[in-house]
Protein backbone atom coordinates (compact mmCIF):
# COMPACT_ATOMS: atom_id res chain seq x y z
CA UNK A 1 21.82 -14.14 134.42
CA UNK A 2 25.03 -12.18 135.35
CA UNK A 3 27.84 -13.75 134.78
CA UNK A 4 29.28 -12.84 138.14
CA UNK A 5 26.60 -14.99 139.42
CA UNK A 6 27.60 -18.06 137.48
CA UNK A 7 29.53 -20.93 139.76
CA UNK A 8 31.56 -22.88 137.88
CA UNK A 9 31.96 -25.99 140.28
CA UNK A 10 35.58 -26.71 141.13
CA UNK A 11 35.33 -30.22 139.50
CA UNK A 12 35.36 -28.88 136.12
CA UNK A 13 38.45 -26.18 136.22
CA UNK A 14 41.37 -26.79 134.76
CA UNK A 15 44.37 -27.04 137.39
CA UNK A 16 45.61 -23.87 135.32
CA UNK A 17 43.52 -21.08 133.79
CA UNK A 18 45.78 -18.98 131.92
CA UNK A 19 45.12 -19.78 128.08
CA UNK A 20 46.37 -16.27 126.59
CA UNK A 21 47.48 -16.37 123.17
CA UNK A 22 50.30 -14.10 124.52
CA UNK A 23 51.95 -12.97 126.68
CA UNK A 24 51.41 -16.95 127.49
CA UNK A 25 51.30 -19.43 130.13
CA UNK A 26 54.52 -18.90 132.07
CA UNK A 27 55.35 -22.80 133.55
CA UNK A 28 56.39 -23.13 137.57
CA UNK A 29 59.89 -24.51 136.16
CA UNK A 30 60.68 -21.81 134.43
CA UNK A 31 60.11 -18.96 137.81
CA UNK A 32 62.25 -21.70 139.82
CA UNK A 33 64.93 -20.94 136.97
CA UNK A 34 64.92 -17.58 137.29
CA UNK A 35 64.93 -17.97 141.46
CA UNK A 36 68.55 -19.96 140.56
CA UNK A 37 69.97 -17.43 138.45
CA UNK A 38 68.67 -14.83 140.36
CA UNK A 39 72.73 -13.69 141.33
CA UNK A 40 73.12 -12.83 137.90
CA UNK A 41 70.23 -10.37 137.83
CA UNK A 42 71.04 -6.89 137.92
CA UNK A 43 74.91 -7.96 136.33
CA UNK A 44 76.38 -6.84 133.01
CA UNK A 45 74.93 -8.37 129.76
CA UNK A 46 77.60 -8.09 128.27
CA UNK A 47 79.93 -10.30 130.27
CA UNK A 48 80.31 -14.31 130.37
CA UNK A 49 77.64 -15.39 132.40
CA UNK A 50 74.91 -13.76 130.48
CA UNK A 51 76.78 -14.27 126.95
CA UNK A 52 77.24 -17.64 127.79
CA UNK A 53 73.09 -18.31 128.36
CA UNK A 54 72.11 -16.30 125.45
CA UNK A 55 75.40 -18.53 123.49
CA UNK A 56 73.36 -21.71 124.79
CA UNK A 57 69.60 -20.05 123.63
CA UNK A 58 71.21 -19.77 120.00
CA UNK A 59 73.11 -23.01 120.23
CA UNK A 60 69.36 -24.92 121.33
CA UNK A 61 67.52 -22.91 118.94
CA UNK A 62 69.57 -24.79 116.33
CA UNK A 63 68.99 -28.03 117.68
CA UNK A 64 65.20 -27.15 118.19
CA UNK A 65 64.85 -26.06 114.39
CA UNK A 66 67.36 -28.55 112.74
CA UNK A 67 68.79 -25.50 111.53
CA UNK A 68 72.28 -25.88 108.74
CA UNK A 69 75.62 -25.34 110.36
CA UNK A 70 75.65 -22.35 107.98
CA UNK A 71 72.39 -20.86 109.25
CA UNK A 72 72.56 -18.15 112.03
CA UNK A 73 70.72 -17.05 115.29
CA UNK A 74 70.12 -13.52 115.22
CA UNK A 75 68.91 -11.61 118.50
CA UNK A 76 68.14 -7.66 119.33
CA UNK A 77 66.18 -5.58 121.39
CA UNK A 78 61.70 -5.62 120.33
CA UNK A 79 59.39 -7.67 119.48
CA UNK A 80 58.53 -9.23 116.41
CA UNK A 81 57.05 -6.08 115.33
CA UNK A 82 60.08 -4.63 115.07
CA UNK A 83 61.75 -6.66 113.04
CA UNK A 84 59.14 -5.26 110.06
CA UNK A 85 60.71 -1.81 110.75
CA UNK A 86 64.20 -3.38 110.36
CA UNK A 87 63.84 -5.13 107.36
CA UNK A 88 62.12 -1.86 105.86
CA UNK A 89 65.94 -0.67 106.09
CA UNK A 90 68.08 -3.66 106.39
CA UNK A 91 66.49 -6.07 104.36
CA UNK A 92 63.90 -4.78 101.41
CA UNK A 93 66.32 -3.76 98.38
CA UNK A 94 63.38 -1.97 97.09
CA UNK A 95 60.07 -3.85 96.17
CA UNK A 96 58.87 -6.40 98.99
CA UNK A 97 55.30 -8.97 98.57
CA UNK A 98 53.19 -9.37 101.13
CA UNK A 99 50.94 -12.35 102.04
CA UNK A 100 48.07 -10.36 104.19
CA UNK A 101 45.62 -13.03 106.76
CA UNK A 102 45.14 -10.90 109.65
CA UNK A 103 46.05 -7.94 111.73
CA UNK A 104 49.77 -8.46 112.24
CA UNK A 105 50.57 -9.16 108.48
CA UNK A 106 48.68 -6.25 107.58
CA UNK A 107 51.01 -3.76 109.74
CA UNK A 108 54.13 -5.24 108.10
CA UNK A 109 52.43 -4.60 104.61
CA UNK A 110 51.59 -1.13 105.88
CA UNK A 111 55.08 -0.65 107.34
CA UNK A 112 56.60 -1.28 103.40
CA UNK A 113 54.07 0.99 101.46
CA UNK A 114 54.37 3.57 103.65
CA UNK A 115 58.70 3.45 103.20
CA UNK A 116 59.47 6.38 101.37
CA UNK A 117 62.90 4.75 100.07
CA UNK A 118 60.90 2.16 98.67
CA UNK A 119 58.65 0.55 95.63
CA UNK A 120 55.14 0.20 96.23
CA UNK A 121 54.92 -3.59 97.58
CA UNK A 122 52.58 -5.99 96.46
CA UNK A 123 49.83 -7.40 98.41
CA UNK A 124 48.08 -10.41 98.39
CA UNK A 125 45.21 -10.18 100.98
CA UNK A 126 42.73 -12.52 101.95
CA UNK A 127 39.39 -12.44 104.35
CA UNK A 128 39.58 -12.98 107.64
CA UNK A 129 39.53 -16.91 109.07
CA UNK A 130 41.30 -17.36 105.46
CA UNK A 131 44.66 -17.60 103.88
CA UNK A 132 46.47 -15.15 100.84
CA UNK A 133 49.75 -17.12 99.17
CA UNK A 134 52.30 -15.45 96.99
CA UNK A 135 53.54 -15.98 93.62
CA UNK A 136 56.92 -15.35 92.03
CA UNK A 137 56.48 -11.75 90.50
CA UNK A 138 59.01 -9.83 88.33
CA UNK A 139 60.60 -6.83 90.56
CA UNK A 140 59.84 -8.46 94.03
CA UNK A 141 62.83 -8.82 96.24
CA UNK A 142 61.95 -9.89 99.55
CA UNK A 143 58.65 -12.32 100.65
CA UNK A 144 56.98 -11.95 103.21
CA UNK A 145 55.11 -14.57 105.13
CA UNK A 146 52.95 -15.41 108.51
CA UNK A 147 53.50 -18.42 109.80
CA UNK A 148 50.41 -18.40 112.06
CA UNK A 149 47.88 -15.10 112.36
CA UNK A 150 47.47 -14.80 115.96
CA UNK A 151 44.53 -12.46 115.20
CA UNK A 152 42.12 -14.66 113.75
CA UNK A 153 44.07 -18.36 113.83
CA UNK A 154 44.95 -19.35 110.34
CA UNK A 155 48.14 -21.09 109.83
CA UNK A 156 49.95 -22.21 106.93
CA UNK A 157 53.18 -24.35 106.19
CA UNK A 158 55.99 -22.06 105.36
CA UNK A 159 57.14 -22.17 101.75
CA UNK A 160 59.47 -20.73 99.35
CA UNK A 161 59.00 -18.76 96.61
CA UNK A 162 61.11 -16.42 94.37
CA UNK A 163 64.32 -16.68 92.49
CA UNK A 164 68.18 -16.66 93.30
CA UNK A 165 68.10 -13.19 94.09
CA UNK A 166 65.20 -12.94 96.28
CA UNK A 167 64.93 -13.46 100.03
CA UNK A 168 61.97 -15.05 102.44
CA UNK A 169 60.82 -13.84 105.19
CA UNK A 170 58.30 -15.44 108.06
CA UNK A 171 56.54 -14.10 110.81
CA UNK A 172 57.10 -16.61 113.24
CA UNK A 173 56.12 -15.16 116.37
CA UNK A 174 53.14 -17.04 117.10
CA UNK A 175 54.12 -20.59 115.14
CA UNK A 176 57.77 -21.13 116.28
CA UNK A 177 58.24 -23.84 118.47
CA UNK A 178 54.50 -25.71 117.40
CA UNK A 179 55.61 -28.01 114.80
CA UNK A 180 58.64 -28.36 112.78
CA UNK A 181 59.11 -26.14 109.34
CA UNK A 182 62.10 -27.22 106.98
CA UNK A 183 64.98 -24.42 107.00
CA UNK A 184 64.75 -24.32 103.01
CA UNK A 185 61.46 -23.08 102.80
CA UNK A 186 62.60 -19.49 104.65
CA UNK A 187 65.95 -17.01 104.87
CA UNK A 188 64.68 -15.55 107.99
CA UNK A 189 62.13 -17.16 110.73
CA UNK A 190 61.64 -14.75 113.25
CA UNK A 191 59.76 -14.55 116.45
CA UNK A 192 59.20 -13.00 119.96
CA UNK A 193 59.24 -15.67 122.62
CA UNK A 194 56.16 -14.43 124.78
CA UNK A 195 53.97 -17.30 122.69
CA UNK A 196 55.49 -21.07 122.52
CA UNK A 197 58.51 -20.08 124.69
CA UNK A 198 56.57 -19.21 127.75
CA UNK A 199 58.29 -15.87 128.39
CA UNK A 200 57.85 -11.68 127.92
CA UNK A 201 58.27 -10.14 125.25
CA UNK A 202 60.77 -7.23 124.39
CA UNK A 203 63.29 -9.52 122.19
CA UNK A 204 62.76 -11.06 118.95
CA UNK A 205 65.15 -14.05 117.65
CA UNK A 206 65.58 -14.60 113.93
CA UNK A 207 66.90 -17.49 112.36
CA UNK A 208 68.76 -16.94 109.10
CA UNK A 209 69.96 -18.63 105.91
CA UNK A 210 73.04 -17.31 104.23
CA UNK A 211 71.44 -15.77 101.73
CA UNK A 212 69.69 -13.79 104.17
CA UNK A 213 73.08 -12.81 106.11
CA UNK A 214 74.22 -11.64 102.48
CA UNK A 215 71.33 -9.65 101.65
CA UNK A 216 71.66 -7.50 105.20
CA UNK A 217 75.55 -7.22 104.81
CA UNK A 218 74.55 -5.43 101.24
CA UNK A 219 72.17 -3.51 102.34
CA UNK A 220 74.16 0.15 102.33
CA UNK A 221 71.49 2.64 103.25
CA UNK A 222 70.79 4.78 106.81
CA UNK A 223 69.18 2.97 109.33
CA UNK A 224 68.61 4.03 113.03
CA UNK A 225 71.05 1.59 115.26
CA UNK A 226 68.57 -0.52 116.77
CA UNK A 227 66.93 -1.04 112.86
CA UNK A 228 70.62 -1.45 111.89
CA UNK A 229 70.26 -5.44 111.07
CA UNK A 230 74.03 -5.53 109.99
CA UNK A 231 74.69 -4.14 114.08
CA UNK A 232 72.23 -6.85 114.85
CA UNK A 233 74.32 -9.48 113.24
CA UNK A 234 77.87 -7.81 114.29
CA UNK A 235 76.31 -8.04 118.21
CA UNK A 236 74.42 -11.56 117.83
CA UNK A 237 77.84 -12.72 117.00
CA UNK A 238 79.16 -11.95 120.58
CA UNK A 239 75.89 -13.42 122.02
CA UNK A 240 74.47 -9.99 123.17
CA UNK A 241 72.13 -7.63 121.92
CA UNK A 242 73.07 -3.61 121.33
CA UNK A 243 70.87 -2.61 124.27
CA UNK A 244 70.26 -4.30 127.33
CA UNK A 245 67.72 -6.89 127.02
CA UNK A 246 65.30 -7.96 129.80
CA UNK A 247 67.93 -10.68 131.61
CA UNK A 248 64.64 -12.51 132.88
CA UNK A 249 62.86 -13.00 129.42
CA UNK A 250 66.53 -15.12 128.22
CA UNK A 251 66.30 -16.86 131.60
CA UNK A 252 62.69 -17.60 130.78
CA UNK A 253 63.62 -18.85 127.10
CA UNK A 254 66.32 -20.81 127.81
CA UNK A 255 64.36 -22.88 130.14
CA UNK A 256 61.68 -22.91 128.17
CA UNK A 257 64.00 -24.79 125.65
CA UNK A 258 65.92 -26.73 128.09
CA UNK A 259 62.13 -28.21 128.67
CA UNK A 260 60.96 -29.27 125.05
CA UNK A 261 64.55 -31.01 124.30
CA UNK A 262 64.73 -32.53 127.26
CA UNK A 263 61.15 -34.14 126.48
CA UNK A 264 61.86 -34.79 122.50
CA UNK A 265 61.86 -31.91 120.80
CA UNK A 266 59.84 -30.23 117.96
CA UNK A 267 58.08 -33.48 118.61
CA UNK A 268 56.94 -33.32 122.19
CA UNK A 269 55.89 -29.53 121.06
CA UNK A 270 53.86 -30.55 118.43
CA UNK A 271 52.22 -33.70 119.91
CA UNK A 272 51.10 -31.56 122.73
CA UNK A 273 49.89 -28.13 120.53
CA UNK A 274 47.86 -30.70 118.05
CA UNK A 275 45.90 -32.41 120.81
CA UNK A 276 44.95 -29.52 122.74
CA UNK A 277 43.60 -27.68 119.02
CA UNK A 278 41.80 -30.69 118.03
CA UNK A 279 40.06 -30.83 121.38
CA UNK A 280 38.69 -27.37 120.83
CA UNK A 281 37.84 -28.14 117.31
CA UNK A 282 36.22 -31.30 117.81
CA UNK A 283 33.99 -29.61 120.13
CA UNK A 284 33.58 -26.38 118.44
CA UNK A 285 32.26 -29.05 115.23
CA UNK A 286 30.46 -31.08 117.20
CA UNK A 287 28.37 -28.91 119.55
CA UNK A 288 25.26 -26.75 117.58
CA UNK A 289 25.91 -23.23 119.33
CA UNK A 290 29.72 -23.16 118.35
CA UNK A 291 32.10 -23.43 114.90
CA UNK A 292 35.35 -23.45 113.82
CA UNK A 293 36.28 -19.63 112.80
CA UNK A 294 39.00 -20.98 109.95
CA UNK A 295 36.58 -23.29 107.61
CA UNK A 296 39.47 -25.10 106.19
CA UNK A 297 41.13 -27.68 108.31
CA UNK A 298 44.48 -27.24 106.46
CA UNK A 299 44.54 -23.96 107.51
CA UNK A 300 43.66 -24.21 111.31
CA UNK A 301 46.58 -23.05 113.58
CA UNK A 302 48.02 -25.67 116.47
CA UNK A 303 47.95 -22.99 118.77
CA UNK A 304 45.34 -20.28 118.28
CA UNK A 305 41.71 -22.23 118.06
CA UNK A 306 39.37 -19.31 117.38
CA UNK A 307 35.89 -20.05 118.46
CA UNK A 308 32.23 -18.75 116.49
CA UNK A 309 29.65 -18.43 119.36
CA UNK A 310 26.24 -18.42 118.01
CA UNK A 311 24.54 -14.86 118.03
CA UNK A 312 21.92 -16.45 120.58
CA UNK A 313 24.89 -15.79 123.22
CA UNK A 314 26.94 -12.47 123.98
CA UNK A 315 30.71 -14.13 123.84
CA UNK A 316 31.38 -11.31 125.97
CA UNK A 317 29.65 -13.06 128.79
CA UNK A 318 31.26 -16.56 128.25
CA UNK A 319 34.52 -14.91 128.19
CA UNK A 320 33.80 -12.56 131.84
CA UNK A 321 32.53 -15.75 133.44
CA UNK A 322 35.34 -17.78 132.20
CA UNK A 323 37.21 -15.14 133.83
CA UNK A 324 35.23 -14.51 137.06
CA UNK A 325 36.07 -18.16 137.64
CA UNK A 326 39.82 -18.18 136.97
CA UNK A 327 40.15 -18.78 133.70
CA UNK A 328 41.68 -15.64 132.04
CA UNK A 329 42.16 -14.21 128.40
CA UNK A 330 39.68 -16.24 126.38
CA UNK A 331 38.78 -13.50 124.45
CA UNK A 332 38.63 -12.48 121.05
CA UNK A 333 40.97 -10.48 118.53
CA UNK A 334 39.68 -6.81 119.66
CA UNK A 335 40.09 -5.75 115.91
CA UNK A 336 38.05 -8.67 114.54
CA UNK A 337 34.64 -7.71 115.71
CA UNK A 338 33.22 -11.35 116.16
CA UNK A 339 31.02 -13.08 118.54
CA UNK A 340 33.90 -15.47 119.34
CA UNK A 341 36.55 -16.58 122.02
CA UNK A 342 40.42 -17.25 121.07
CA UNK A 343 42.20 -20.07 123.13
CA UNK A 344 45.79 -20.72 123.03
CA UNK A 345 47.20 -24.11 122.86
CA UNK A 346 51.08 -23.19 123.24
CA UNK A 347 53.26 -26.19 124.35
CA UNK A 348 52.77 -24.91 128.18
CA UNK A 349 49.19 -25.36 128.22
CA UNK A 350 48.34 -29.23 129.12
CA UNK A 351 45.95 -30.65 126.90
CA UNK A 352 44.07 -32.00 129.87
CA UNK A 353 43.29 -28.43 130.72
CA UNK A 354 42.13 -27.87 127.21
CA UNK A 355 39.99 -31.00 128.60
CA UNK A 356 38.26 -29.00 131.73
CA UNK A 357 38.52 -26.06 130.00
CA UNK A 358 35.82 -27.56 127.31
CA UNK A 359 33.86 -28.78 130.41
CA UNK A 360 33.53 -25.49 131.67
CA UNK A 361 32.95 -24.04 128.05
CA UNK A 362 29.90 -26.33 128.18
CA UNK A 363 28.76 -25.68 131.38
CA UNK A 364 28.93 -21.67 130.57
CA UNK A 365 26.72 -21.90 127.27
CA UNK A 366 24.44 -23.78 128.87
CA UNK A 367 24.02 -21.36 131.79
CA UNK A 368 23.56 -18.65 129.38
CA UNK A 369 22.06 -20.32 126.66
C-alpha cells in the first residue's frame, strides 16, 4: 500500500506533529514573544535593549544550570559546530582526547587531527548505538566529551577526567536543558539552542569554569576573529556577540527559559524529557516489530529515542506516512544507514503527544506490516 493512501484517523494525532530532533518544536508562547518585542527588531545589538535580554539569557542560564558565581556565560556567532573550530585555536594547547559515539563527535575529532599546529589527538571510538569514555593519558590537554549523540541517541552523564592542568570540554548541544549535570564535572558546556531551547540555530552559548576562562586567556596563537575565544569572552562580557546575531533566536531563548523556571526548573525539563523517552522505549521493548537502537538503558538519551524497525517494513514508509499525515521529521540519522525512525523528546514536546504519536506508530506498522 502507498503510504499516501494511508488515513491516519484524526482521533489518534497528536495535537502537535513536529518531533524534529532539531531545529525543534518552536512553542506558541515563544512566537507571541517575539510579536511583543517585535519594536526592537531591526535595532542595534549592541545597545541596551538587546544587551539587556541577552544580560538576562546569561543571568537565567545560571540559575537553570546552578552554575558557581565564578563560572561564566559565553556567547558568539555559530552553532555548536563551531565552537570545535574555536577551541582548535583558542582552547587545545596542543594534544586534545576525544570520546567518539556518533557523527557529531567524530567531526570535532576530525577537526583536531587535521590542525596542523597541533599533536595528533587521541581517540576513543565506539560503535554506533554505543558509548567510548576517556581515561587520564600523559600529554592530553583538553577532553572532549558529548553529552548526548543526536545522531544515533546515546547519552552519557558528563564527567571529569584529567589533572590540574587539563581542561573539559562537552558537547552540549543536544543534552542542555534535559536533566541537570553538576558544574564540576566540565570547564566548558556548550550548546546551540535550536534543540531543548525551542529556537534557530546560528548561536552557540558556553558555560565556563575558571579554569577554562584561564586556559583561553593563555592561549597566544593566530586565530581568525570569530574563532578568537579570548574576543568571545572580551564581547560576552558586554552581553553581545562580535557579529550580529539573529535578534529572534535570543528572543526565542529567553522565553524559552523564562518557561522552564517559571514551571521548576531543570526539574520540570527533566520530568517532562524522561516520560516522553520512556514512552517510546516502553513501546519500542514491548512491541515484536520494533527495539531500542542503544541496548543499554544507562546509555539511552532523554531526548533522542532512536527506533529499530524490523526489516519486514521499509522505515522509509512509516516515516512518509507519518509525514503525509502531519507528523514531520521522524526520520533517521541520514549517515547511519538503519531501518529506523529518530523522535525527539525536547522539553516542548508534550508527553501526551509522545502518547498519540505511539498510537499512530501502531496504527502505521500495522497498515504496512
Amino acid at each position: 500500500m502507498a503510504e499516501n493512501q494511508i488515513i491516519i484517523p484524526k482521533e489518534l494525532l497528536p495535537s502537535d506533529g513536529r518531533f524534529g530532533s532539531g531545529p525543534s518544536k518552536v512553542r506558541p508562547e515563544q512566537l507571541a514573544y517575539i510579536n511583543n518585542h517585535a519594536n526592537l527588531l531591526g535595532t542595534s545589538h549592541r545597545q541596551k535593549p538587546i544587551k539587556n535580554i541577552v544580560a538576562a539569557i546569561q543571568e537565567k542560564f545560571k540559575t537553570l544550570f546552578a552554575l558557581p558565581k565564578d563560572y561564566e556565560v559565553l556567547l558568539t556567532n555559530g552553532g555548536a559546530s563551531l565552537m570545535w573550530d574555536a577551541a582548535s585555536y583558542s582552547i587545545i594547547q596542543d594534544k586534545s582526547s576525544h570520546a567518539v559515539y556518533g557523527e557529531f563527535s567524530s567531526r570535532f575529532a576530525a577537526i583536531s587531527k587535521k590542525a596542523p599546529h597541533l599533536g595528533n589527538p587521541v581517540i576513543v571510538e565506539a560503535q554506533p548505538g554505543t558509548a567510548s569514555y576517556l581515561e587520564t593519558t600523559e600529554g592530553v590537554d583538553t577532553y572532549c566529551l558529548t553529552h548526548n549523540e543526536t545522531s544515533t541517541g546515546v547519552m552519557i552523564d558528563p564527567y571529569y577526567v584529567g589533572n590540574e592542568s587539563s581542561v573539559v570540554m562537552v558537547d552540549a548541544t543536544s543534552g542542555a536543558g534535559s536533566v541537570s549535570v553538576d558544574p564540576n564535572t566540565y570547564d566548558m558546556y556548550y550548546f546551540s539552542p535550536q534543540k531543548c531551547f525551542g529556537a534557530e540555530g546560528g548561536i552557540v552559548f558556553a558555560l565556563c569554569s575558571p579554569k577554562m576562562i584561564s586556559r583561553i586567556e593563555s592561549i597566544d596563537r593566530y586565530a581568525p576573529a570569530i574563532l578568537d575565544l579570548k574576543t568571545t569572552l572580551e564581547n560576552s562580557r558586554l552581553n553581545q556577540t562580535l557579529n550580529t546575531p539573529a535578534l529572534t533566536t535570543l528572543f526565542l531563548v529567553d522565553a524559552q527559559l523564562d518557561w522552564i523556571l517559571e514551571n521548576g526548573g531543570m526539574d520540570f525539563s527533566n520530568k517532562r524529557c524522561a516520560d516522553s523517552s520512556a514512552q517510546l522505549f516502553n513501546w519500542a521493548q514491548n512491541n515484536p516489530l520494533t527495539s531500542p537502537f542503544v541496548e543499554n538503558e544507562k546509555e539511552r538519551s532523554l531526548v533522542t529515542a532512536t527506533i529499530n524497525i524490523d526489516s519486514s517494513i521499509d522505515a522509509e514508509d512509516v516515516v512518509a506516512t507519518l509525514r503525509f499525515n502531519g507528523i514531520v521529521d521522524c526520520d533517521p540519522y541520514r549517515k547511519l544507514g538503519k531501518n529506523q525512525i529518530r523522535v525527539a523528546t525536547f522539553p516542548s514536546i508534550d508527553p501526551d503527544d509522545i502518547s498519540q504519536l505511539i498510537k499512530c506508530l501502531d496504527f502505521v506498522i500495522g497498515e504496512l506490516n
